[in-house]
Protein backbone atom coordinates (compact mmCIF):
# COMPACT_ATOMS: atom_id res chain seq x y z
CA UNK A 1 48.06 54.78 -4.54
CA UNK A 2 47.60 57.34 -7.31
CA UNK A 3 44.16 55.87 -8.51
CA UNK A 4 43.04 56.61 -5.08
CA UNK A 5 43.94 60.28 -5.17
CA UNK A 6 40.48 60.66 -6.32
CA UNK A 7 38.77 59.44 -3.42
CA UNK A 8 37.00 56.60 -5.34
CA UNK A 9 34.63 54.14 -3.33
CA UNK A 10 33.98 50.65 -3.95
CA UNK A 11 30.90 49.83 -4.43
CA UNK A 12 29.10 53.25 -5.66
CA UNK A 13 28.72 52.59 -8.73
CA UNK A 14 25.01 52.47 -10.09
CA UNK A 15 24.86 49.03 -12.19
CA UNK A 16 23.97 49.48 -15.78
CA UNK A 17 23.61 47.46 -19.03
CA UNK A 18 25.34 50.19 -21.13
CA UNK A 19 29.01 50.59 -21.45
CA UNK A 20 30.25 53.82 -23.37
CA UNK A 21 32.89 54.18 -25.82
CA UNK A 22 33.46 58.12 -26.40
CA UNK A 23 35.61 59.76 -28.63
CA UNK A 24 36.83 63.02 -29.24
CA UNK A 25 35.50 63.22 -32.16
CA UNK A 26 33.07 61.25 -34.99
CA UNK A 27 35.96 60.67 -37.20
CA UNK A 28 37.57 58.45 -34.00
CA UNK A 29 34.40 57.00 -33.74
CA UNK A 30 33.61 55.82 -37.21
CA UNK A 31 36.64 53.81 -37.65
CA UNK A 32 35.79 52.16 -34.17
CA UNK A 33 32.64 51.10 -35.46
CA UNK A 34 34.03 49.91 -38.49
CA UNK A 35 37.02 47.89 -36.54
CA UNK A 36 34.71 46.80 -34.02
CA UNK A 37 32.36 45.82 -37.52
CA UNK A 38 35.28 43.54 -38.98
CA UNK A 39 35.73 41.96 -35.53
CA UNK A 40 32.38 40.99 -34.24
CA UNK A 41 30.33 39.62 -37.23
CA UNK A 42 27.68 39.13 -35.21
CA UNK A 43 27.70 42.60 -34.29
CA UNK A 44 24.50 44.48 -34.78
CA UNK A 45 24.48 47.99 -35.18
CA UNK A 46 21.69 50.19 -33.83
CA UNK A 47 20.97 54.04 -34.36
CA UNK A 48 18.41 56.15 -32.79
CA UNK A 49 17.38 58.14 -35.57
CA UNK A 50 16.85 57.66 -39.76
CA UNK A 51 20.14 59.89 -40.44
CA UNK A 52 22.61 58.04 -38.39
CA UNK A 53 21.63 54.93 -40.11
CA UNK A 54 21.59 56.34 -43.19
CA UNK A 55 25.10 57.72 -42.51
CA UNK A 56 26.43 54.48 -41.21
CA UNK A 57 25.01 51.86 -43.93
CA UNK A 58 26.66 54.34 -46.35
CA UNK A 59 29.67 54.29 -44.57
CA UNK A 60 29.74 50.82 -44.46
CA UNK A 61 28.75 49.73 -47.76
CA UNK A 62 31.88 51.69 -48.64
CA UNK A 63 33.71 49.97 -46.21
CA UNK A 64 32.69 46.31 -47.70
CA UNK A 65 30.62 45.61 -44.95
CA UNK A 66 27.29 44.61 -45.50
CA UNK A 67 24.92 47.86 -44.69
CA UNK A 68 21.81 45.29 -43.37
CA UNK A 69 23.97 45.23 -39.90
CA UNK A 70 22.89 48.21 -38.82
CA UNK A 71 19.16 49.04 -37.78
CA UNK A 72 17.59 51.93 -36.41
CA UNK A 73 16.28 51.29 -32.86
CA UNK A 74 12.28 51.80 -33.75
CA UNK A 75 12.34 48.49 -36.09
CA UNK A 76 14.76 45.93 -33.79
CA UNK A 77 13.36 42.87 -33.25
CA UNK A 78 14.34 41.27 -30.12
CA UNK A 79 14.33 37.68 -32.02
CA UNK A 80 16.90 39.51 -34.77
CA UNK A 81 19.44 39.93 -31.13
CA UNK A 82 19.68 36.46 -30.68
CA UNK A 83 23.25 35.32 -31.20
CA UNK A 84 23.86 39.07 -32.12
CA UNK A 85 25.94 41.14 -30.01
CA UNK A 86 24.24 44.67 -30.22
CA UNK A 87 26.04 47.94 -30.45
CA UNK A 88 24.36 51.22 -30.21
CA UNK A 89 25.40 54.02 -32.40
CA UNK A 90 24.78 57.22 -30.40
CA UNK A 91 22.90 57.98 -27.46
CA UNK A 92 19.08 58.86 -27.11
CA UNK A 93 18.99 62.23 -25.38
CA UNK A 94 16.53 60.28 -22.87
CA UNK A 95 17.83 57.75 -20.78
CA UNK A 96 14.11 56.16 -20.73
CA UNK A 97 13.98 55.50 -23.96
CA UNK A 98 16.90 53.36 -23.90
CA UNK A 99 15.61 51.53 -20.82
CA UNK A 100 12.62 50.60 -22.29
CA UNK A 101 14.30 49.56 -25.83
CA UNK A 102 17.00 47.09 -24.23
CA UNK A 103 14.24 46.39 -21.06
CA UNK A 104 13.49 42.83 -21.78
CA UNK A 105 16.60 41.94 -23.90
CA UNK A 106 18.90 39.13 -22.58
CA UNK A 107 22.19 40.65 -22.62
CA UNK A 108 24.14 41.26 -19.99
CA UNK A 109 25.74 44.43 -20.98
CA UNK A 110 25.76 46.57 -24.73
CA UNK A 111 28.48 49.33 -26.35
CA UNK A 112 27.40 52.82 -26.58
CA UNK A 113 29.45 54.54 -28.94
CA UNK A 114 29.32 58.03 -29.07
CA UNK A 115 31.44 61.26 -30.04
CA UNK A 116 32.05 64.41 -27.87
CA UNK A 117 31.40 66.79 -30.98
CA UNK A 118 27.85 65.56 -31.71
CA UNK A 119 24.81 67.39 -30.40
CA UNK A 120 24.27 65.88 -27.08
CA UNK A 121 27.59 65.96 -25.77
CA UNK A 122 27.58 69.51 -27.13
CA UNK A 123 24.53 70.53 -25.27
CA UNK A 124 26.92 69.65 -22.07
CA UNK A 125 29.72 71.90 -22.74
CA UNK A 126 32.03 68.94 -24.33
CA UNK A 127 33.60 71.65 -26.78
CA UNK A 128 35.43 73.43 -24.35
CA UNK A 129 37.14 69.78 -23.47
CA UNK A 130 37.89 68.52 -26.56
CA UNK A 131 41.01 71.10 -26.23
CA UNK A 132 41.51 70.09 -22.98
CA UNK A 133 42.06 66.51 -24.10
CA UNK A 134 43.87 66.83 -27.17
CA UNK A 135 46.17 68.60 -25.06
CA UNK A 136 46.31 65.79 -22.84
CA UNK A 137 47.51 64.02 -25.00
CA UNK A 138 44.70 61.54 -26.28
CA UNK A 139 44.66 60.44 -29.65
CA UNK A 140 41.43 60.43 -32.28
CA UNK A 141 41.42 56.31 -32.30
CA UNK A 142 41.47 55.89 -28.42
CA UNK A 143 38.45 55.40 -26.17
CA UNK A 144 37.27 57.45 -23.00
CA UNK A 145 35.72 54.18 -20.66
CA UNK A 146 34.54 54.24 -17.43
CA UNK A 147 31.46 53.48 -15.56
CA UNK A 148 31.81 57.10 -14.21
CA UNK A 149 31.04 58.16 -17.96
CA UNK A 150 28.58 56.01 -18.22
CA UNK A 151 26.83 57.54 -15.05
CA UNK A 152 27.37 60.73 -16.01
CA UNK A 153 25.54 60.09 -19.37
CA UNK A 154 22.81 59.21 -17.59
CA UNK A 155 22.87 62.28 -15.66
CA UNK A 156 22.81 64.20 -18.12
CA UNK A 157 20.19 62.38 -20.23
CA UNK A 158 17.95 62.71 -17.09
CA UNK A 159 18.73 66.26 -16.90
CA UNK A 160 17.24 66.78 -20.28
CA UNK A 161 14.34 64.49 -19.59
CA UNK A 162 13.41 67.14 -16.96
CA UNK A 163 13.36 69.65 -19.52
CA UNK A 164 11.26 67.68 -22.34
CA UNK A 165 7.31 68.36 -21.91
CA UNK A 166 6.43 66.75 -25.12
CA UNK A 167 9.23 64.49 -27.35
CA UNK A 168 9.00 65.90 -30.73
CA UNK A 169 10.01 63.10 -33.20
CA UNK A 170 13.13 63.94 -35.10
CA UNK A 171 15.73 62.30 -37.94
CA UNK A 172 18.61 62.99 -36.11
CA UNK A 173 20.25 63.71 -32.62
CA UNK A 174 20.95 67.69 -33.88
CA UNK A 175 17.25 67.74 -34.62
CA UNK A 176 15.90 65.89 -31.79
CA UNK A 177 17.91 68.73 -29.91
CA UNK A 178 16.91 71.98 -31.81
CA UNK A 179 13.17 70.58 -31.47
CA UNK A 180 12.93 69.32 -27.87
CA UNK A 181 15.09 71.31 -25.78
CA UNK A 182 14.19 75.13 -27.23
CA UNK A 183 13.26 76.24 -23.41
């Protein structure tokens, strides 16, 4: 009875092949990625931009786990998937561009895992909940999922897409941001 204090409604939900993991912060993340790493060798790790894979092969490496798992999303090769579970990094600020990457790819679903302190969370206001969680109770290590996040990514990454004239490449999400959504 409680979970219907919301008014949910079967059925509403918009099907998608992403599935989001968020965090309250990247520190929460990280070691997800690195559990989820020691779990799933078949895992492949994917990041949008040169500085996130940077970041994570370092992190990685330093972890014992071999740094040629993760890949940034420009240079995946569909045939490299196969067998592979894929796991995305971070978010592209446009939705499209993830469409088209994962468009043809034969898996059912993929992780998204993503923090509320970087850059495109921010641009939504996600430092004035971080507070609001924490005080909620939630811990660094645990998960936000639901397909209602997941929607509301997408929202927002639309929202942005309305704003964008002209993608200006960039080496990381805080760039991509600064460059692309100045208006």
């Amino acid at each position: 009875m409680l979970f219907n204090l919301f008014g949910k409604k079967e059925g509403n939900e918009t099907p998608t092949l992403f599935k989001d993991k968020v965090y309250i912060n990247s520190t929460g993340k990280m070691e997800a990625c690195l559990q989820r790493a020691k779990e799933l060798p078949n895992a492949c790790f994917i990041a949008w931009f040169k500085e996130t894979a940077s970041f994570y092969k370092a992190f990685f490496t330093q972890n014992g786990i071999d740094e040629n798992r993760i890949t940034e999303a420009h240079l995946v090769d569909k045939m490299q998937l196969q067998n592979r579970e894929p796991i995305f990094l971070e978010h592209h600020p446009l939705h499209a561009k993830e469409d088209a990457l994962v468009n043809d790819w034969q898996h059912v679903s993929m992780w998204v895992f993503s923090a509320m302190d970087e850059p495109l969370f921010k641009h939504f206001g996600s430092d004035k909940m971080i507070p609001l969680i924490k005080l909620f109770g939630m811990k660094e290590s645990e998960a936000i999922e639901h397909s209602y996040v997941t929607e509301s990514i997408i929202k927002g990454q639309n929202k942005i897409a309305a704003k964008v004239l002209m993608e200006q490449p960039a080496n990381s999400q805080a760039e991509w941001m600064e460059k692309n959504m100045t208006a």
